[in-house]
Protein backbone atom coordinates (compact mmCIF):
# COMPACT_ATOMS: atom_id res chain seq x y z
CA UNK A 1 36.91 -0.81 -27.32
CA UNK A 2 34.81 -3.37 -25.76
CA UNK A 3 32.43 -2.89 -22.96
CA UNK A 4 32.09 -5.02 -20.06
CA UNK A 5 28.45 -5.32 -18.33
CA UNK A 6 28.74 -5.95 -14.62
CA UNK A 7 26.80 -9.10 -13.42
CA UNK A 8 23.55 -8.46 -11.54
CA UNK A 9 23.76 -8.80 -7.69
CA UNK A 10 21.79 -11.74 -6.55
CA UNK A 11 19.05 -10.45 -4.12
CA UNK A 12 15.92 -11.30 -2.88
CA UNK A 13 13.58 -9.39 -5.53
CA UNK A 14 15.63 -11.18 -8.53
CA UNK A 15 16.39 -15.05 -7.30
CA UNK A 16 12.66 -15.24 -8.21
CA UNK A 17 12.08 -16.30 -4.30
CA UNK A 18 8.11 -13.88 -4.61
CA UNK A 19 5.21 -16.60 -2.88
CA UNK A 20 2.25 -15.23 -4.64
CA UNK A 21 0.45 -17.76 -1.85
CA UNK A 22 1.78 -15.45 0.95
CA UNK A 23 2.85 -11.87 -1.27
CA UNK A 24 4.33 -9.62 1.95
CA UNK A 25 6.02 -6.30 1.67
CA UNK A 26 7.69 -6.88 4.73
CA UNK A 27 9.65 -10.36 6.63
CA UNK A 28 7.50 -10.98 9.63
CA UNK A 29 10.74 -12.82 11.06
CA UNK A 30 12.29 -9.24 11.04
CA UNK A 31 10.77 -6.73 13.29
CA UNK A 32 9.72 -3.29 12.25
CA UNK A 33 11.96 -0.44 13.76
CA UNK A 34 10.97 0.76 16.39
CA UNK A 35 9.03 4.11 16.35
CA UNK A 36 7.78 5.73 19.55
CA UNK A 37 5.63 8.25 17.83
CA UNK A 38 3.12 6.06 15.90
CA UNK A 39 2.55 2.33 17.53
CA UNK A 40 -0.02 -0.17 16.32
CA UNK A 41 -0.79 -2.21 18.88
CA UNK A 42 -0.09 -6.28 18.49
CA UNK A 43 -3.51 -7.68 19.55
CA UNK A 44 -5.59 -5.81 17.19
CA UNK A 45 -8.10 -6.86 15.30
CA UNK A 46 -7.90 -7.22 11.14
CA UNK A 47 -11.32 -5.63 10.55
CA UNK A 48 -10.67 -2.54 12.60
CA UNK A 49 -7.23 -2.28 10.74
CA UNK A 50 -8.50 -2.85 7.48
CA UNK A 51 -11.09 -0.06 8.60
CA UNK A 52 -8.19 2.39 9.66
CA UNK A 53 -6.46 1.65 6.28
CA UNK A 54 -9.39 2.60 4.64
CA UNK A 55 -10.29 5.72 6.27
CA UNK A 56 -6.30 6.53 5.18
CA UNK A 57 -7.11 5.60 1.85
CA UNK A 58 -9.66 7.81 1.63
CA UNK A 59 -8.26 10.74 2.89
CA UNK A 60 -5.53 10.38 0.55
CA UNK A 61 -8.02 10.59 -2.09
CA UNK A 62 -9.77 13.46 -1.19
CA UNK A 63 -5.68 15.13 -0.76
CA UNK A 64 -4.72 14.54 -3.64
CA UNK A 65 -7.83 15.03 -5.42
CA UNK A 66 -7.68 18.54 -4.21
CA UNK A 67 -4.02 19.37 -4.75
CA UNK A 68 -4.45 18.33 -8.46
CA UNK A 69 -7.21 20.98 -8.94
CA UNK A 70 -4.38 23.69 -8.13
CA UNK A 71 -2.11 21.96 -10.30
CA UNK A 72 -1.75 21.82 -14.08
CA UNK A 73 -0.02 19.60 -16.73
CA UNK A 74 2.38 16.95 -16.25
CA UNK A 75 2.13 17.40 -11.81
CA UNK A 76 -1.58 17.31 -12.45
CA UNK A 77 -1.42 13.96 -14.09
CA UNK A 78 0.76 12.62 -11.58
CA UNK A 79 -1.51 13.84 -8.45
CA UNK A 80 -4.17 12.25 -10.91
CA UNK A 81 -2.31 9.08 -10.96
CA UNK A 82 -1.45 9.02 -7.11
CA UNK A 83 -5.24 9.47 -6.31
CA UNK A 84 -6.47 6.98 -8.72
CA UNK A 85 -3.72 3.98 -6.70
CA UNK A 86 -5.42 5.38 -3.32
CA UNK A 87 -8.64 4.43 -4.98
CA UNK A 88 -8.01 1.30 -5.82
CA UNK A 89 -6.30 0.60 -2.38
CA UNK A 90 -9.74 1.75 -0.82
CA UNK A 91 -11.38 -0.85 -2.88
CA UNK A 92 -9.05 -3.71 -2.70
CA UNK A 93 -9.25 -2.86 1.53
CA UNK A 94 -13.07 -2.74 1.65
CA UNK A 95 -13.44 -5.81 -0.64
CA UNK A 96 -11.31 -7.64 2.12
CA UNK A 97 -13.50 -5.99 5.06
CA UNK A 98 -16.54 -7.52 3.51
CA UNK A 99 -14.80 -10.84 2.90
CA UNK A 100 -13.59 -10.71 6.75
CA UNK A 101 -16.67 -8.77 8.35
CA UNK A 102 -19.37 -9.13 5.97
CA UNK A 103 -22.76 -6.53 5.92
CA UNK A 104 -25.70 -7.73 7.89
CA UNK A 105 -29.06 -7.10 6.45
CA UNK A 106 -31.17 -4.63 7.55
């Protein structure tokens, strides 16, 4: 008996269309639903968002950091895992605050 393979659906992920110039998760030309319970407001600055994302970051680290202590085995790894990409979030996010607002001296 032979088995057919169905032909992979040409979408944007696969017709290799990915600027790594401009890498977006979302189209800009498309707006975001609308959501009346949390609102970020159009004129706001990218240090004080990258400073919001980073206070997330971190207090998804410190979540999950504490929910795998009352964990064990293969859900421990996984909070594990989940903390460690919130890390690296909060680094990649303060690495671009100090690019954008850099440290004065003392």
């Amino acid at each position: 008996m032979k088995k057919t393979t169905p032909k992979p659906s040409e979408s944007p992920v696969n017709s290799g269309s990915f600027d790594i110039k401009n890498p977006r998760l979302r189209d800009p030309d498309h707006p975001d639903p609308i959501s009346h319970i949390f609102t970020i407001l159009p004129d706001i600055d990218p240090p004080t968002l990258l400073s919001h994302a980073c206070e997330t970051l971190a207090s998804l680290n410190v979540l999950t950091t504490d929910m795998a202590c009352e964990l064990s085995g293969a859900q421990r790894s996984l909070a594990l895992s989940i903390q460690q990409l919130a890390v690296i979030g909060e680094l990649l996010v303060n690495r671009a605050l100090d690019i954008l607002d850099p440290p004065t001296a003392i």
